[in-house]
Protein backbone atom coordinates (compact mmCIF):
# COMPACT_ATOMS: atom_id res chain seq x y z
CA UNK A 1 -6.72 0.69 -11.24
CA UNK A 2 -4.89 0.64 -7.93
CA UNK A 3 -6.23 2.52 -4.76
CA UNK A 4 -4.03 2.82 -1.37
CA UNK A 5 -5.42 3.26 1.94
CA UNK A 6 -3.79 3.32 5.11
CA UNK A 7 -4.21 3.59 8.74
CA UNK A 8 -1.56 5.19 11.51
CA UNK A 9 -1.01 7.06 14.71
CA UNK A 10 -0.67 10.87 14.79
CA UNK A 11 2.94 9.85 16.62
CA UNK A 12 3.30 8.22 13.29
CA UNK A 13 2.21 10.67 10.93
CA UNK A 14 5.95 12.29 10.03
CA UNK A 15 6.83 8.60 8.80
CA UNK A 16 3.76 7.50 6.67
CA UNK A 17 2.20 11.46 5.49
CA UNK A 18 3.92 12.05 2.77
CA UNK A 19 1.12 9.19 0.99
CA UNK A 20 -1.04 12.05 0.88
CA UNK A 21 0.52 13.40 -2.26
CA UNK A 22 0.15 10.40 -3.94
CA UNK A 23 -2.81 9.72 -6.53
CA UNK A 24 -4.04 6.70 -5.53
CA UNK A 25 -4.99 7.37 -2.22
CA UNK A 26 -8.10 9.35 -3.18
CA UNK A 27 -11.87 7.67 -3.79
CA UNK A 28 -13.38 7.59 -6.74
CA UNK A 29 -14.90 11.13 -6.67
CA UNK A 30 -11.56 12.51 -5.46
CA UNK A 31 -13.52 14.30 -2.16
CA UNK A 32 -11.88 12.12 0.46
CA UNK A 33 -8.33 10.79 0.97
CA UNK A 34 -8.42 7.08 2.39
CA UNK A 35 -6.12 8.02 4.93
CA UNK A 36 -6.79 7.88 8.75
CA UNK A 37 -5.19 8.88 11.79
CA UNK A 38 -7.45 8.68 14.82
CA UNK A 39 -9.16 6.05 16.44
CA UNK A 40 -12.14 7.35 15.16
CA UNK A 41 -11.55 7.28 11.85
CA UNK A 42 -9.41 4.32 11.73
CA UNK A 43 -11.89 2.16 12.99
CA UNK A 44 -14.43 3.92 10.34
CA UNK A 45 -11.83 3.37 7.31
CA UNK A 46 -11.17 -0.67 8.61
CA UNK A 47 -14.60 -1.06 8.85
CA UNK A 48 -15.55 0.00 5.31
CA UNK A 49 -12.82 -1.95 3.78
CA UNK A 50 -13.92 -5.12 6.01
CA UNK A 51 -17.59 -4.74 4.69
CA UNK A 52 -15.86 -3.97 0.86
CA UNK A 53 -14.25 -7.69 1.29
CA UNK A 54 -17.00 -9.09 2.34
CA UNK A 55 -19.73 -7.78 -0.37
CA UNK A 56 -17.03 -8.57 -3.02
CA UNK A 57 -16.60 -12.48 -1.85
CA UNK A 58 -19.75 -12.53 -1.72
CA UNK A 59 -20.17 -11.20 -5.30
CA UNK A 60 -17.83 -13.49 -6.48
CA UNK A 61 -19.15 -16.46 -4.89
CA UNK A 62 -22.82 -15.97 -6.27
CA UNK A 63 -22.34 -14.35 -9.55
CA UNK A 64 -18.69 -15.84 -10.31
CA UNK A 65 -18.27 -11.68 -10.90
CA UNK A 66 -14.90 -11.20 -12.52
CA UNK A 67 -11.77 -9.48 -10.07
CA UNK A 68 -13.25 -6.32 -9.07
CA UNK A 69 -11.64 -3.01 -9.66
CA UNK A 70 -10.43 -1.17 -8.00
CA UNK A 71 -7.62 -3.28 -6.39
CA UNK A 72 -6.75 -1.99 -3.05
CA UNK A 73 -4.03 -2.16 -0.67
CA UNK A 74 -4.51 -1.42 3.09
CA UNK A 75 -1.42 -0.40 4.87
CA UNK A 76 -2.07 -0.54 8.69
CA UNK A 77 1.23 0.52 10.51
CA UNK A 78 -0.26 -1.50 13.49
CA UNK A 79 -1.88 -5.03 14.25
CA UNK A 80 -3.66 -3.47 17.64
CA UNK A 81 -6.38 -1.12 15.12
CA UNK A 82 -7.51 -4.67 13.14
CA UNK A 83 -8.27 -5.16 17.12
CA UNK A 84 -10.24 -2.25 16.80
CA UNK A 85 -13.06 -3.68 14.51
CA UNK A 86 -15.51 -6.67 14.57
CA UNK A 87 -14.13 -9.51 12.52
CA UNK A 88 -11.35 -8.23 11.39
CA UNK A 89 -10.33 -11.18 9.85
CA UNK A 90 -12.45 -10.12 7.02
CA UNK A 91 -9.24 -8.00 5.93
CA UNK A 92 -7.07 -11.41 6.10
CA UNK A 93 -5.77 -12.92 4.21
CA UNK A 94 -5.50 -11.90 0.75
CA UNK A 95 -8.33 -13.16 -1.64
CA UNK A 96 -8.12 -12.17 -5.42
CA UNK A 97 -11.56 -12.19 -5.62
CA UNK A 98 -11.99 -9.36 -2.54
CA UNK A 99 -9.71 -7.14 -4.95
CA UNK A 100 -7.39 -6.01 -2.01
CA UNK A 101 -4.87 -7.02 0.20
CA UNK A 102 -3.66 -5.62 3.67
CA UNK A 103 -0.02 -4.83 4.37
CA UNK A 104 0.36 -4.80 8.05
CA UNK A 105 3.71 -2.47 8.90
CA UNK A 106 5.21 -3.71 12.19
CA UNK A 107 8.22 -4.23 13.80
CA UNK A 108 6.48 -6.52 16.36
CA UNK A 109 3.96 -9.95 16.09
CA UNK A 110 1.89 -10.46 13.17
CA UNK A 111 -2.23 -11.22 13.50
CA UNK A 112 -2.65 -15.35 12.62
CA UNK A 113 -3.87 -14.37 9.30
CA UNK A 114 -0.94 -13.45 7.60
CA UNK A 115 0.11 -15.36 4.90
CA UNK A 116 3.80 -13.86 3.83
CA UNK A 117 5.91 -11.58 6.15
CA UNK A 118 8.71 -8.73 4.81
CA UNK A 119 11.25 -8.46 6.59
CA UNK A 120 13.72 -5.55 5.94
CA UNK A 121 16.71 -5.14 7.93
CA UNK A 122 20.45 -3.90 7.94
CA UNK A 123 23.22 -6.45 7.12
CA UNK A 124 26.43 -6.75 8.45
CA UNK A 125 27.82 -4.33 6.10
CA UNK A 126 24.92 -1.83 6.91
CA UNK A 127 23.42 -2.60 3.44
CA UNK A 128 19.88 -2.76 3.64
CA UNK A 129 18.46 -6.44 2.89
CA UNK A 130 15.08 -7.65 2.60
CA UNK A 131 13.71 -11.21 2.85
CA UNK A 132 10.45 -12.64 2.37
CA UNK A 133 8.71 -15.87 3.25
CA UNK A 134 5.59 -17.47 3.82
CA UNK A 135 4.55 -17.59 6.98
CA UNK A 136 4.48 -21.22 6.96
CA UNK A 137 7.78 -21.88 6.10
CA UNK A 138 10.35 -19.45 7.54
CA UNK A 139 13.16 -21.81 5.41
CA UNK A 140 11.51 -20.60 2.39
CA UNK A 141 13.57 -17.12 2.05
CA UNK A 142 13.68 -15.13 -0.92
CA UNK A 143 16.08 -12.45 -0.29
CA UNK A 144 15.67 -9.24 -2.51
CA UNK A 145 17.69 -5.44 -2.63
CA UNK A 146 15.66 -2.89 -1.63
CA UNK A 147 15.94 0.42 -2.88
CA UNK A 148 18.12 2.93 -0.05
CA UNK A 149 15.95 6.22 -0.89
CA UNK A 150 16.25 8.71 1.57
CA UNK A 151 12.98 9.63 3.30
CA UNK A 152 13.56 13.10 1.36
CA UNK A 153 13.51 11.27 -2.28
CA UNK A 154 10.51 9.17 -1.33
CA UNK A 155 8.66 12.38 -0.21
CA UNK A 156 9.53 14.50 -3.76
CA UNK A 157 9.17 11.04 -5.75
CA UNK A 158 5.73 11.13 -4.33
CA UNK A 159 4.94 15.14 -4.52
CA UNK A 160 6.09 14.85 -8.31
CA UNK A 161 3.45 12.02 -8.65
CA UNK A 162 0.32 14.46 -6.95
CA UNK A 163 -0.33 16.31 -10.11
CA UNK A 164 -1.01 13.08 -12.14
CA UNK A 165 -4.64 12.44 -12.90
CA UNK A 166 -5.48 9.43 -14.59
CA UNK A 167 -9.54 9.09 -16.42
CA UNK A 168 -11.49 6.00 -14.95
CA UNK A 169 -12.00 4.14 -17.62
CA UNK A 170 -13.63 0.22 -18.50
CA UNK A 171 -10.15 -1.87 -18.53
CA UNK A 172 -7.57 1.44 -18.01
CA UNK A 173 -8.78 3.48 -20.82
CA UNK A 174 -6.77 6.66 -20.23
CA UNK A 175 -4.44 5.27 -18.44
CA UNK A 176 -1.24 5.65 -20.14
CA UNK A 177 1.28 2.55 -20.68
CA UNK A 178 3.56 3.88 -18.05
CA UNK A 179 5.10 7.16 -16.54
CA UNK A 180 8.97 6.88 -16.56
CA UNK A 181 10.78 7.52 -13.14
CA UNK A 182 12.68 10.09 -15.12
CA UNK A 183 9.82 11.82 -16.44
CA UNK A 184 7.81 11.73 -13.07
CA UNK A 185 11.42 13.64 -11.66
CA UNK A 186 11.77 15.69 -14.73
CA UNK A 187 15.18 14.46 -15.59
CA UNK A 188 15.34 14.93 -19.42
CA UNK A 189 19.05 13.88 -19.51
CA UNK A 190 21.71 12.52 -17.08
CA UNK A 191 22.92 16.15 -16.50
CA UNK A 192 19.35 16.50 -14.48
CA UNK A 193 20.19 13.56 -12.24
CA UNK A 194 21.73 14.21 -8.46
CA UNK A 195 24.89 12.20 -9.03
CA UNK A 196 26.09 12.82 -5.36
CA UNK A 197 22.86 11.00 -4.07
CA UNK A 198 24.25 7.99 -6.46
């Protein structure tokens, strides 16, 4: 069971809004989208995740609990709002047994606690090219392809993906086995497909 949260900027919001259509960024009693876009409410959302990592280490630590569910990833589109809560740190870095991990979206410096860094940029060719590396050892690059989807086919990837409810279930009853990028774009046959996009 995966969750998404994320934090950004009302001067961000035609960028990252179009999460809001996706599934997995609602809580459990699908009343309230973890999504947050004022100081106010980011500092709110950060906080509740910080004291979520903390009573899960501590779960694990005491009653060796197995990886808690659901597993959650916090997208913060800036370092300054981790500024905006008490410890922060709480939210880095990644611990399997906190059942989350924070993605922090910048084009700038990255908080100390950072363990691997993303970097996606345009080649010399005006490819797009992605590395990634530990933050200990820049050296250490493993380059990768990412996908060049407009912003127009991640936005109706995602509003295809809005009707999708999935039961909560003990170990993913309900959850089917997987939902086909085809099917989730209703392409029943290469005729369906947007060739000139290819």
């Amino acid at each position: 069971d995966l969750k998404i949260a994320i934090v950004y900027s009302k001067e961000e919001e035609k960028d990252w809004s179009f999460f809001r259509f996706l599934p997995h960024v609602w809580d459990a009693n699908k009343t309230t989208r973890l999504i947050a876009d004022t100081d106010a409410d980011i500092e709110a959302l950060l906080n509740h995740f910080a004291n979520l990592a903390d009573s899960r280490q501590r779960a694990a630590e005491e009653y060796r609990a197995s990886l808690p569910t659901p597993f959650y990833v916090l997208i913060v589109t800036n370092p300054k709002y981790l500024n905006q809560i008490t410890n922060a740190g709480r939210l880095l870095p990644h611990s399997p047994a906190k059942g989350m991990t924070t993605l922090i979206a910048t084009g700038g410096s990255i908080p100390s606690g950072c363990r691997h860094v993303i970097e996606v940029q345009l080649d010399s060719n005006g490819a797009l090219q992605g590395n990634v590396y530990p933050t200990s050892d820049r050296n250490n690059i493993t380059q990768f392809c990412p996908s060049p989807l407009s912003c127009k086919d991640v936005e109706e990837i995602v509003r295809s993906m809005a009707p999708i409810r999935l039961r909560a279930g003990k170990e993913g009853k309900g959850m089917p086995s997987f939902i086909s990028l085809f099917k989730g774009r209703k392409i029943n046959s290469t005729r369906d497909m947007r060739i000139e996009d290819a």
